[in-house]
Protein backbone atom coordinates (compact mmCIF):
# COMPACT_ATOMS: atom_id res chain seq x y z
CA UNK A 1 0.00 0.00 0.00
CA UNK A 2 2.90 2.46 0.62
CA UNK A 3 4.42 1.66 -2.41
CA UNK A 4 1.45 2.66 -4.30
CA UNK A 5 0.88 5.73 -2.19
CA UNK A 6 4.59 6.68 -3.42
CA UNK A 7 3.84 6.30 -6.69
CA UNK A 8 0.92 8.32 -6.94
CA UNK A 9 2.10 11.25 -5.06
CA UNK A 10 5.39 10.94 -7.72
CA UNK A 11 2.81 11.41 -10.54
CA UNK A 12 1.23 14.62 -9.09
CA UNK A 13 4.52 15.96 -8.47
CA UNK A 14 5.77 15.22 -12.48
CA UNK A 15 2.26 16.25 -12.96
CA UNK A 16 2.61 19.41 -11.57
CA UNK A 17 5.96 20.43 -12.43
CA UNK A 18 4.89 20.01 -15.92
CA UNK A 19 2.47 22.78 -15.46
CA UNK A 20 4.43 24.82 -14.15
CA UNK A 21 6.59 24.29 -16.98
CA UNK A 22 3.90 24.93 -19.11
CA UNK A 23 3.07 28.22 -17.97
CA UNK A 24 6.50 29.64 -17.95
CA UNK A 25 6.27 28.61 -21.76
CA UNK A 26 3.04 30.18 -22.42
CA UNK A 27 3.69 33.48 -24.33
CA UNK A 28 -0.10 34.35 -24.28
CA UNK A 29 -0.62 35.29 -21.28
CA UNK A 30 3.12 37.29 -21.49
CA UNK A 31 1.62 39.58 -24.67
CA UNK A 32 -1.90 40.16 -22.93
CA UNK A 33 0.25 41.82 -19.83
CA UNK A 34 2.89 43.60 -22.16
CA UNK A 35 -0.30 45.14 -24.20
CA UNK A 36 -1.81 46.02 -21.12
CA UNK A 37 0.85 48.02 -20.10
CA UNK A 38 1.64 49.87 -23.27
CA UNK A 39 -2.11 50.21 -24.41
CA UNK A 40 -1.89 53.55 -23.02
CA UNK A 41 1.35 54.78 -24.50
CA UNK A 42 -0.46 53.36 -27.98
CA UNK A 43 -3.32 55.60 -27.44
CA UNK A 44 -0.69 58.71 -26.99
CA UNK A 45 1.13 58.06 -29.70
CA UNK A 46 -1.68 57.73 -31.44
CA UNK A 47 -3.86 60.67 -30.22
CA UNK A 48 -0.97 62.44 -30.55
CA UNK A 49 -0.91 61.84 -34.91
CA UNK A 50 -4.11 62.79 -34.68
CA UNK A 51 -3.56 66.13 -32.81
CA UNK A 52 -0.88 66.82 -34.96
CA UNK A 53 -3.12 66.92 -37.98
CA UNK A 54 -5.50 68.92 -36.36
CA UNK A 55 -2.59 71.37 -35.50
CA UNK A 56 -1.36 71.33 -38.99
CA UNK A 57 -4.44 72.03 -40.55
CA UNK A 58 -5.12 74.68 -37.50
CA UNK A 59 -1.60 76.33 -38.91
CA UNK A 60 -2.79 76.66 -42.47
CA UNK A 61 -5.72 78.61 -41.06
CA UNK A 62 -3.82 81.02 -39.55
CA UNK A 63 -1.33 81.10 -42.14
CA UNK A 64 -4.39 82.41 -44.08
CA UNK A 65 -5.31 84.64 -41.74
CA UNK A 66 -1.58 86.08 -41.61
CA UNK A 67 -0.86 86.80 -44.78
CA UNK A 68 -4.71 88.82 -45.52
CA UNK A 69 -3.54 90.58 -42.67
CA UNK A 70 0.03 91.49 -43.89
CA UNK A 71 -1.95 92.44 -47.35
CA UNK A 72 -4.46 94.66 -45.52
CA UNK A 73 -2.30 96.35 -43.85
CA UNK A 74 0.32 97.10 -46.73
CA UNK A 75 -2.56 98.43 -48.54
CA UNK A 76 -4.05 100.85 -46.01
CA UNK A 77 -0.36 102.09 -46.38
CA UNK A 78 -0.51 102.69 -50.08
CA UNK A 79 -3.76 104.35 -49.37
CA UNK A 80 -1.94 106.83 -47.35
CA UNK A 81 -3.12 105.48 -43.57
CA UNK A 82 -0.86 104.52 -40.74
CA UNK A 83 -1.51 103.83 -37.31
CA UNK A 84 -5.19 102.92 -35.20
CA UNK A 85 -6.37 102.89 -39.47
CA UNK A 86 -3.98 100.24 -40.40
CA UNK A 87 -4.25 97.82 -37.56
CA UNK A 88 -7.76 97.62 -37.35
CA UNK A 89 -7.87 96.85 -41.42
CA UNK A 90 -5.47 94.03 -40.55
CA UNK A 91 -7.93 92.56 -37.97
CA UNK A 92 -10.54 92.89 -39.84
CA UNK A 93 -8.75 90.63 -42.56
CA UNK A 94 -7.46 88.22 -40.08
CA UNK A 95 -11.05 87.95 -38.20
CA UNK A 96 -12.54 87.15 -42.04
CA UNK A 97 -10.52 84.56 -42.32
CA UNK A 98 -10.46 82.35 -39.19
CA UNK A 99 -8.38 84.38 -37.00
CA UNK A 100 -10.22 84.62 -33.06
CA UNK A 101 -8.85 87.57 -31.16
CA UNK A 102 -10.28 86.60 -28.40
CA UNK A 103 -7.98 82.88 -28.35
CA UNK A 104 -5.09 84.70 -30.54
CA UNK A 105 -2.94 87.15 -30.90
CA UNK A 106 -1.51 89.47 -34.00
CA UNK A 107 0.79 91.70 -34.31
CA UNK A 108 1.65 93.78 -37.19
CA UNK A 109 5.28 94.86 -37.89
CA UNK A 110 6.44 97.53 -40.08
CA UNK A 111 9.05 96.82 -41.70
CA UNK A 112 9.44 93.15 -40.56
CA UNK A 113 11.17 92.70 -37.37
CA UNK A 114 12.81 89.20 -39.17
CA UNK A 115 13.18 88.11 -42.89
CA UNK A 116 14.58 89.54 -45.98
CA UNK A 117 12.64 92.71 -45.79
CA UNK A 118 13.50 93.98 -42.54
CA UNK A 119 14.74 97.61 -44.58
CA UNK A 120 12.08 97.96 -46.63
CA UNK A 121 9.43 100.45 -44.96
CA UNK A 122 6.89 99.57 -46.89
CA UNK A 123 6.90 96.03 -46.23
CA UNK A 124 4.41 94.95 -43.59
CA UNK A 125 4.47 91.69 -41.09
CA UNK A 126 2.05 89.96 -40.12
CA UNK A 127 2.77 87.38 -37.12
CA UNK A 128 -0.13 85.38 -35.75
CA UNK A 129 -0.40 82.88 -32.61
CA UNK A 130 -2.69 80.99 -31.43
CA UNK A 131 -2.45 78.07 -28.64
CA UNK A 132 -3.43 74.66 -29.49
CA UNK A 133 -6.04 72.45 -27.48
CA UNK A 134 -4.59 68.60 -26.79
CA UNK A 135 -6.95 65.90 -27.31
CA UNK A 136 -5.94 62.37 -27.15
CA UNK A 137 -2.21 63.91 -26.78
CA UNK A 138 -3.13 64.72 -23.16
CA UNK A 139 -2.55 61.11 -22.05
CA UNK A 140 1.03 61.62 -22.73
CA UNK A 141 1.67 65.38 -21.93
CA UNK A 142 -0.26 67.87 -20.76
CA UNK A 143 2.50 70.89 -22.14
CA UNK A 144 0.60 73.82 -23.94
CA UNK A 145 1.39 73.88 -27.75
CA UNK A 146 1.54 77.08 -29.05
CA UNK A 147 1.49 77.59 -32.73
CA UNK A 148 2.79 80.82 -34.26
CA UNK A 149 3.20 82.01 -38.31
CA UNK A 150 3.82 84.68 -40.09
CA UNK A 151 2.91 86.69 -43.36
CA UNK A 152 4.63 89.85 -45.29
CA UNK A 153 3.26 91.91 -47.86
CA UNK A 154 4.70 94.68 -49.67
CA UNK A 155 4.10 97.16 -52.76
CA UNK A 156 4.79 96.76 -56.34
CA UNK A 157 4.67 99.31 -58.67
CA UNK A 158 2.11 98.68 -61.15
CA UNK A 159 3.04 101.45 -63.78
CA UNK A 160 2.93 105.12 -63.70
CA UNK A 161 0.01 107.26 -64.18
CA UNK A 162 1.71 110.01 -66.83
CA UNK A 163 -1.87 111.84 -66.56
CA UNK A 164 -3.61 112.33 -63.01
CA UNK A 165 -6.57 114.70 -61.86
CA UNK A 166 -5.97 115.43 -58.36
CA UNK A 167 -9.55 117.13 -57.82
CA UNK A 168 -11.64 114.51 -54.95
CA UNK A 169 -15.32 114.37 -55.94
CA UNK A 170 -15.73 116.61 -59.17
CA UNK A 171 -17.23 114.57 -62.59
CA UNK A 172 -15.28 114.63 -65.29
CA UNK A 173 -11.71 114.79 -63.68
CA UNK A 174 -9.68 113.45 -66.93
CA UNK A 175 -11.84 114.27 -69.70
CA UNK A 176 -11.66 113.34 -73.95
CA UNK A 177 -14.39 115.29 -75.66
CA UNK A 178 -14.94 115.57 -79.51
CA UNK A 179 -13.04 113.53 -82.10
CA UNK A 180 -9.84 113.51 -79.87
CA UNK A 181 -7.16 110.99 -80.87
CA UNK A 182 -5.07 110.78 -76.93
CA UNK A 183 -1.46 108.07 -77.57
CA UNK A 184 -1.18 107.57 -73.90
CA UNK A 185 2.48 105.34 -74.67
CA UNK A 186 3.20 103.32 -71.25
CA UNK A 187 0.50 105.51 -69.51
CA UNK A 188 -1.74 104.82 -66.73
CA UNK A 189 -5.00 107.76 -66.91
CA UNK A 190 -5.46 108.60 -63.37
CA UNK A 191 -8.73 110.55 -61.79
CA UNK A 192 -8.54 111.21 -57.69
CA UNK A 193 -12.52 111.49 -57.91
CA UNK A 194 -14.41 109.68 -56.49
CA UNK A 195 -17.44 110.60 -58.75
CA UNK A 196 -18.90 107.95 -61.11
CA UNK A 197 -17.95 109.62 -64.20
CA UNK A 198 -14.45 110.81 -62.58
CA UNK A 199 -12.92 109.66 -66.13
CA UNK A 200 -15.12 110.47 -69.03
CA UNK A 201 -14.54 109.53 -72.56
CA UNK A 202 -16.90 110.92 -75.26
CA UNK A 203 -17.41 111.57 -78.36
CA UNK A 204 -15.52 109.99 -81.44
CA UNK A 205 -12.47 109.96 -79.19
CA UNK A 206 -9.87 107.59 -79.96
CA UNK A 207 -7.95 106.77 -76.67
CA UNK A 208 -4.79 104.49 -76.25
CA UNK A 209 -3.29 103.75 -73.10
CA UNK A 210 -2.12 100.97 -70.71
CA UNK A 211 -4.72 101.81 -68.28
CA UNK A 212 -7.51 103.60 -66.56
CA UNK A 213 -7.33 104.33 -62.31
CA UNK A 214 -9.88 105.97 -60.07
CA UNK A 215 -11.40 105.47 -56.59
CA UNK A 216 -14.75 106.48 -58.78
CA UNK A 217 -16.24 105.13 -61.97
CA UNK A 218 -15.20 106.20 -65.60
CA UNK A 219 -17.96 106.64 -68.75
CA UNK A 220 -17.17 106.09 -71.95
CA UNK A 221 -20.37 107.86 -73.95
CA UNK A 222 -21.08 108.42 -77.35
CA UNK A 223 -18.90 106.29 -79.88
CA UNK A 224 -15.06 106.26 -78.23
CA UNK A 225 -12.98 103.82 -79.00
CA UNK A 226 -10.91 102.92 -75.99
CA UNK A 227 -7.90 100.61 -76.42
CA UNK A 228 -6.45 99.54 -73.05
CA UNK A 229 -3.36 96.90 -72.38
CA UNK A 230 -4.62 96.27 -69.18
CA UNK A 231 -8.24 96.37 -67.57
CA UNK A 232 -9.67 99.74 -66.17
CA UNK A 233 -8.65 99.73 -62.28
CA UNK A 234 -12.02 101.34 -60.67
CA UNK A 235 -13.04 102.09 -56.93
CA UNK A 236 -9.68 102.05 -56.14
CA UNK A 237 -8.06 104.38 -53.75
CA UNK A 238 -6.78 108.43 -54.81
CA UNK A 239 -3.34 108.81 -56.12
CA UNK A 240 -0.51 110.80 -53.68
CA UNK A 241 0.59 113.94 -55.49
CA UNK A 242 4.27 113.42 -56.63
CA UNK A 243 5.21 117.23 -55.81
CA UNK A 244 2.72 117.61 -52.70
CA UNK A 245 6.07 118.66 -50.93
CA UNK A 246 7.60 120.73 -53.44
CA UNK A 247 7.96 124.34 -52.35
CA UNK A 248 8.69 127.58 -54.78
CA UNK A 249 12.11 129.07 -53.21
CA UNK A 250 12.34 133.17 -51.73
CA UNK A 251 13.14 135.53 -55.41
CA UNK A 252 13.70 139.28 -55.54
CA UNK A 253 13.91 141.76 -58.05
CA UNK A 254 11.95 142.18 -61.38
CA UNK A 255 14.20 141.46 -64.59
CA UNK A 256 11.08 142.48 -66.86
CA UNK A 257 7.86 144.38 -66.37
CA UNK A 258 5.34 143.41 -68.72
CA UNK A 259 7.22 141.69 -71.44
CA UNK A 260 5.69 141.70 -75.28
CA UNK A 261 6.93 142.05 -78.17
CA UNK A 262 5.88 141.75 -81.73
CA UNK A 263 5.78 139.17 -84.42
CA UNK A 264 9.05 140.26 -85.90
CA UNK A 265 11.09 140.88 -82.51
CA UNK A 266 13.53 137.93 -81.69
CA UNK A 267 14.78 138.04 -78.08
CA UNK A 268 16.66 136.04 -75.57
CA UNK A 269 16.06 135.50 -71.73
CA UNK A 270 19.13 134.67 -69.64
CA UNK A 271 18.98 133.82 -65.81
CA UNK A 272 21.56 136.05 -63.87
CA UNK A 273 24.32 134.16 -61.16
CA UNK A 274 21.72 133.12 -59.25
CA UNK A 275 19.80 130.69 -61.84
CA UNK A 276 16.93 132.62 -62.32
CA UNK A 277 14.77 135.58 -63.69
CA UNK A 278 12.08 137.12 -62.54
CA UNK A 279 9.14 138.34 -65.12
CA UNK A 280 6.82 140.19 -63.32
CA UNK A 281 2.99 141.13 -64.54
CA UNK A 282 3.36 138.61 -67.33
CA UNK A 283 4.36 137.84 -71.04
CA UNK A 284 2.93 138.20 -73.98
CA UNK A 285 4.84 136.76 -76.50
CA UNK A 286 4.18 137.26 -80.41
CA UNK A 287 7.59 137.05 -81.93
CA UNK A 288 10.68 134.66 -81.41
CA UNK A 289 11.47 133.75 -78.00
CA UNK A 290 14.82 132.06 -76.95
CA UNK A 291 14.97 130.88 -73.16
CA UNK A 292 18.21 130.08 -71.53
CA UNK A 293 18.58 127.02 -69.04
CA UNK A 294 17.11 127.99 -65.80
CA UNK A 295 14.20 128.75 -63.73
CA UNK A 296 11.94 131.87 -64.60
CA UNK A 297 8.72 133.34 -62.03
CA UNK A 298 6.45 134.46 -63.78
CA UNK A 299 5.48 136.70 -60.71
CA UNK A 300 1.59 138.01 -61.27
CA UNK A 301 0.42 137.99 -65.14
CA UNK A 302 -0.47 134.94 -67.28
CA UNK A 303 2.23 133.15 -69.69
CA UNK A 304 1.01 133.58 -73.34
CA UNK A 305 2.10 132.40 -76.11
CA UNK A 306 0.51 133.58 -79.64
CA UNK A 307 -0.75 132.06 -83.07
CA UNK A 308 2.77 133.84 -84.31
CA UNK A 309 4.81 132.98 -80.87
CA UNK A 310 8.54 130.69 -81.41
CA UNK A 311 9.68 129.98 -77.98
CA UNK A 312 12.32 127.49 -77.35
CA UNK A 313 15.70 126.91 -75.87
CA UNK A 314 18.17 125.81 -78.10
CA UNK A 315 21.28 125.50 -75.28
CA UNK A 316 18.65 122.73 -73.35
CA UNK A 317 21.46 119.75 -74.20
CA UNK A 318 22.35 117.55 -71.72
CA UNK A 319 20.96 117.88 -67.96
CA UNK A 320 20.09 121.43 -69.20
CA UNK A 321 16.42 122.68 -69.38
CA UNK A 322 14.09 125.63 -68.42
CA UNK A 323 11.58 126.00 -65.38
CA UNK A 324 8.52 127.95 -65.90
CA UNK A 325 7.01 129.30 -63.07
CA UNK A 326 3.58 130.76 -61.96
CA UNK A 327 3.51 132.81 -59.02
CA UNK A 328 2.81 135.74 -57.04
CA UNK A 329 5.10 137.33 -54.31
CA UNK A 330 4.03 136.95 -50.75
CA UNK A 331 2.25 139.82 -49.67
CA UNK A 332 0.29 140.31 -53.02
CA UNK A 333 -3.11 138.95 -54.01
CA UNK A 334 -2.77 134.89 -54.79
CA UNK A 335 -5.83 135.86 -57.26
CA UNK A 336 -2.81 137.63 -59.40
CA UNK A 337 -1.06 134.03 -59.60
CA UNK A 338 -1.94 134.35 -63.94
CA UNK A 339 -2.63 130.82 -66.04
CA UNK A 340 -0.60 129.44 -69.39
CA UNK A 341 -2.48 130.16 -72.58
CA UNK A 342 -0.44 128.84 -75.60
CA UNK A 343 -2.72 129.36 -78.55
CA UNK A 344 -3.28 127.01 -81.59
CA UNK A 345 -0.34 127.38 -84.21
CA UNK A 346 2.49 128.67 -81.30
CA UNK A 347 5.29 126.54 -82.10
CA UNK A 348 6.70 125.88 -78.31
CA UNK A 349 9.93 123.60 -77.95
CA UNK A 350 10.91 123.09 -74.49
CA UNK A 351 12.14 120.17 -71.72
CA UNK A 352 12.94 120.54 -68.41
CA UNK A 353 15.84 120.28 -66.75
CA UNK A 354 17.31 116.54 -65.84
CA UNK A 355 19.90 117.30 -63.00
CA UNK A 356 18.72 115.43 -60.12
CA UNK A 357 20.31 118.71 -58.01
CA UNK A 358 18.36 121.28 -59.50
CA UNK A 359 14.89 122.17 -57.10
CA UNK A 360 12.74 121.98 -60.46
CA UNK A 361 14.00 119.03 -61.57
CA UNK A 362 11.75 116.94 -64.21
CA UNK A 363 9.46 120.17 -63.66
CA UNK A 364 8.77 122.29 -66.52
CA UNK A 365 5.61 123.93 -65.92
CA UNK A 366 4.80 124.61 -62.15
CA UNK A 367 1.81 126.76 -61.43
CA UNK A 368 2.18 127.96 -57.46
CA UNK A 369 -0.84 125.62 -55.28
CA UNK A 370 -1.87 128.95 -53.80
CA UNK A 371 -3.94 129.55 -57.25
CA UNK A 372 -7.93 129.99 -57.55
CA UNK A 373 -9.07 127.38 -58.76
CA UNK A 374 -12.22 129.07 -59.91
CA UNK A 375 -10.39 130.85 -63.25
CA UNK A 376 -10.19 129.91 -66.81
CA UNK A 377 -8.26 126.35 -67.68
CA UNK A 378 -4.44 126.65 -68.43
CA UNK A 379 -4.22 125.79 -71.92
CA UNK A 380 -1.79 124.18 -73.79
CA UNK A 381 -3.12 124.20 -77.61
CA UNK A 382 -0.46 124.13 -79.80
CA UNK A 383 -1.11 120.55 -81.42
CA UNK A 384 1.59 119.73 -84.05
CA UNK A 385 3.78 122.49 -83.11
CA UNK A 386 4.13 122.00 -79.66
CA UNK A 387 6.89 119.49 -77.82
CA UNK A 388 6.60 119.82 -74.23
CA UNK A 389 8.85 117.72 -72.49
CA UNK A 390 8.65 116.90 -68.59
CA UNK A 391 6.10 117.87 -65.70
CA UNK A 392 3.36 120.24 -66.35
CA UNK A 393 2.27 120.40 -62.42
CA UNK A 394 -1.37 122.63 -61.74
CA UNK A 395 -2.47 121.44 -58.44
CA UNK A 396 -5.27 124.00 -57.90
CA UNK A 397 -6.10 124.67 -61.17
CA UNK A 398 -7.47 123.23 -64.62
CA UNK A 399 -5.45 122.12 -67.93
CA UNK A 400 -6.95 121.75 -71.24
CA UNK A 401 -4.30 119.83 -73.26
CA UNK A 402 -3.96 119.39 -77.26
CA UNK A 403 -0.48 118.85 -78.44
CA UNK A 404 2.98 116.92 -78.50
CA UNK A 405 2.15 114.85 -81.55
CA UNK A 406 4.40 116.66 -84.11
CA UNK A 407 7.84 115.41 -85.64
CA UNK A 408 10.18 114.78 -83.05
CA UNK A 409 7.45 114.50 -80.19
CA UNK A 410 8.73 113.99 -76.62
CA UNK A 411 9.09 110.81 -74.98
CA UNK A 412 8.14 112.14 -71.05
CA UNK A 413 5.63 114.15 -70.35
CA UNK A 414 3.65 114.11 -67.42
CA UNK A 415 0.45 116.34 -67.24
CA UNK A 416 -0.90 116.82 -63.10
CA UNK A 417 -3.57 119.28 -62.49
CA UNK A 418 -6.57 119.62 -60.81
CA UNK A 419 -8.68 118.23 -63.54
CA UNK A 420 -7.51 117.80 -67.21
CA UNK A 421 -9.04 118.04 -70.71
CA UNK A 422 -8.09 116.48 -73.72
CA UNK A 423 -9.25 117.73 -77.28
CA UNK A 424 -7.39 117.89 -80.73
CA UNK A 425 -4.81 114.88 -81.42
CA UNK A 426 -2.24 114.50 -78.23
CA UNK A 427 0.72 112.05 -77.83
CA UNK A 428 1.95 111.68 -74.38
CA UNK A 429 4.15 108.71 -73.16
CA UNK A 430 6.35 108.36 -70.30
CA UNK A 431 8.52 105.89 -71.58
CA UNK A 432 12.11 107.50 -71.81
CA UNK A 433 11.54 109.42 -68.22
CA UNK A 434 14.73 109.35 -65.85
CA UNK A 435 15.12 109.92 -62.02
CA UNK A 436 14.64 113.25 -62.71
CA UNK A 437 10.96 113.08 -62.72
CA UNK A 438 9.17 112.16 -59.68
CA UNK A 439 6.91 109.45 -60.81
CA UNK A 440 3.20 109.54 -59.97
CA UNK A 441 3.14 105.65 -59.23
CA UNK A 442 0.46 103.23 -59.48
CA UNK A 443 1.22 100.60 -56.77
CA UNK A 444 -0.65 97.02 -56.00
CA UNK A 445 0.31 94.57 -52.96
CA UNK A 446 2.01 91.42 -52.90
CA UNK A 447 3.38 88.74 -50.60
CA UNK A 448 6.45 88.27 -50.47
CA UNK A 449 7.23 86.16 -47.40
C-alpha cells in the first residue's frame, strides 16, 4: 500500500511540475500583460498623430489669416493710412478669415522685425499665434502647444500714371471730348474722384493707353474707341501727389515788367548768377522767343504764347532745361497768380531740366498751389507744333491739353492738375523718363514672405 501511495504522489509531483513548466512557456498570457501596459502609450502616440493633424491644418488657417492681414495692412499704407487705421484693417482681414482675437494674438510689424525685408518700410508683417487644445495627446503630456506664423506683404509698382486729376469728388476729372485721338504710350490715366464719371470719354475719341485708375467710376459715352493693355482699375483708392512737398524758393527783383513784343522781334532771356529771372505782370509773347537754361517766375500775369509765338531753348542739351514758373510774391493777391495760354499754331519747344540737383528738376511747368481754382483752364493748344517735355504740375487749377504729336514728339511728359481736358490729337508717353521726374506711381500689394 505504501508503495502505491509513493507512486501516486510521484505522478502529481511530475504532474505538476509540468504545469508549471507549461506556464513559464506560455507566451499568451506574457503579450496580454505587455499590451496592457503599453495600451496607453499606444493611445498617446496615437492621439498624438491625430492632434498633430489637427494642428497642422489649425496652422494653415492662420497662415491664411496672416498673410490677408500682412496684405491689408500694406494696402491701407498705399492708401496713405498709418496707425489705429492700419491695424484695425489688418484685424478685420485676419477675423474674415479664421483668426479669433479673443484665443489669438496678432501683431503687425512695419518693416518686418525678421526676414529679408527687414529695410524695406513699406513692407508689412504679419505674425499670428494661437495656442493649441490637446486631445488624445493629453494622455502623454499635458504641455501647452503654441502655434505661431507669419505673413509679409509689400508694394509693387504697377506702372505710372503720366496723366492724373488730383480734384476729390468733381465729374469729369480726366476728360476726352470731340473727335480727340489721346497716344497715352506706357501711360496709366489717373482721376482722384471719387465721382462715377471721374474719367469720361466721349465723343468719337480715340484713346490708347495701358490703363484707366480711379477710386470712382469712368464713362465712356457716345462712340469712343478705348484701347487699353490692361483692364480699367475702378473704386480704387486716390493717387498721392508726386510734388505735394515741393515748395517755390524766396526771389527778388523784377528782370522784366510786362514783357511783349511783336511778331518780328527775336529776343533772348538769360537767368543772372543766381539761376533765375524774374518776369513780373506777365508775357505776352508774339515774336521769337529764346529761353536760356534755368528757372523763370512768372510773378503776377499769365504766360502767353501767340498764333505767331517761337519759344524754345536751343542750349537745353544735356541735364540742361528751363523752369517755368507761376507765381505771385508773398504779400500780393494769390488771385494775381496768372494761367498758361499757348494758342493754336504757337510753335513751343521746351524740356525741363534733368539734374537730379536742380529744385525743379523733371518740372517744366509749375503753377504755385496757392492759385484759384475758380479761373479759366491753363491751356496748352499748340497741337503739331508744340513738344513739351517733362512735368506740367497745376495742383489747384485746370489744364486743357492738345499737343505733342508733331515730328520729333517727346518721350516724357507728365500732365498733373486739378482736372484735365483732352481735345485735338495729343501724344503723351512716359517711356524715356529718368530719375529726374518724380513718378506719380500706381502701386498694388504682394506677398512676399
Amino acid at each position: 500500500m505504501e508503495r502505491v501511495a509513493s507512486l501516486t504522489d510521484m505522478n502529481a509531483y511530475r504532474t505538476l511540475v509540468r504545469d508549471l513548466r507549461d506556464f513559464v512557456r506560455d507566451r499568451r498570457a506574457a503579450t496580454a500583460i505587455i499590451f496592457a501596459l503599453s495600451l496607453p502609450a499606444l493611445l498617446g502616440l496615437a492621439g498624438l498623430g491625430i492632434d498633430v493633424g489637427v494642428w497642422y491644418q489649425a496652422r494653415r488657417e492662420m497662415q491664411t489669416a496672416a498673410d490677408a492681414a500682412a496684405i491689408a495692412a500694406a494696402l491701407e499704407h498705399v492708401r496713405g493710412n498709418e496707425g489705429a487705421p492700419l491695424d484695425a484693417a489688418a484685424l478685420v482681414e485676419a477675423e474674415r478669415n479664421g483668426f479669433d482675437d479673443d484665443n489669438g494674438e496678432l501683431d503687425i510689424n512695419n518693416p518686418p522685425s525678421t526676414g529679408a525685408y527687414t529695410a524695406d518700410t513699406a513692407a508689412f508683417e504679419a505674425i499670428v499665434t494661437e495656442p493649441q487644445r490637446l486631445y488624445l495627446a493629453s494622455v502623454v503630456t499635458d504641455a501647452e502647444i503654441t502655434v505661431q506664423v507669419r505673413g509679409v506683404a509689400t508694394r509693387q509698382v504697377l506702372g505710372e500714371a503720366c496723366v492724373l486729376a488730383l480734384h476729390p469728388t468733381v465729374s469729369g476729372g480726366v476728360t476726352f471730348t470731340g473727335s480727340t485721338t489721346a497716344n497715352l504710350i506706357n501711360c496709366i490715366v489717373a482721376a482722384n474722384s471719387r465721382a462715377n464719371d471721374a474719367i469720361e470719354i466721349g465723343g468719337n475719341t480715340d484713346l490708347t493707353a495701358l490703363s484707366l485708375w480711379t477710386p470712382g467710376g469712368y464713362d465712356p459715352h457716345g462712340n469712343p474707341g478705348v484701347y487699353l493693355q490692361e483692364e480699367p482699375m475702378t473704386h480704387t483708392w486716390p493717387l498721392e501727389d508726386p510734388y505735394a512737398s515741393l515748395t517755390i524758393p524766396a526771389f527778388v527783383g523784377c528782370d522784366a515788367t510786362g514783357f511783349n513784343d511783336s511778331p518780328t522781334d527775336e529776343q533772348t532771356l538769360s537767368p543772372g548768377v543766381d539761376g533765375y529771372y524774374v518776369l513780373c505782370d506777365g508775357l505776352d509773347v508774339q515774336g521769337t522767343l529764346h529761353l536760356e537754361p534755368g528757372t523763370y517766375y512768372v510773378d503776377g500775369g499769365s504766360f502767353t504764347a501767340n498764333a505767331t509765338a517761337i519759344i524754345d531753348c536751343p542750349n537745353c542739351t544735356g541735364d540742361a532745361g528751363v523752369t517755368i514758373v507761376m507765381t505771385r510774391a508773398p504779400g500780393n493777391p494769390t488771385s494775381e497768380i496768372g494761367q498758361i495760354d499757348v494758342n493754336g499754331s504757337a510753335t513751343v519747344t521746351l524740356r525741363a531740366p534733368t539734374d537730379e540737383t536742380e529744385h525743379f528738376a523733371g518740372i517744366l511747368f509749375y503753377q504755385d498751389r496757392r492759385a484759384d481754382a475758380m479761373v479759366n483752364p491753363n491751356r496748352f493748344n499748340g497741337g503739331s507744333t508744340m513738344s513739351l517735355e517733362g512735368g506740367l504740375y497745376f495742383p489747384s487749377q485746370n489744364l486743357d491739353f492738345n499737343g505733342n504729336n508733331g515730328v520729333g514728339a517727346p518721350t516724357c511728359t507728365q500732365i498733373i492738375a486739378s482736372t484735365v481736358t483732352f481735345s485735338g490729337d495729343s501724344s503723351i508717353q512716359n517711356a524715356g523718363c529718368d530719375d529726374s521726374l518724380s513718378p506719380a506711381n500706381v502701386y498694388n500689394v504682394h506677398l512676399v514672405e
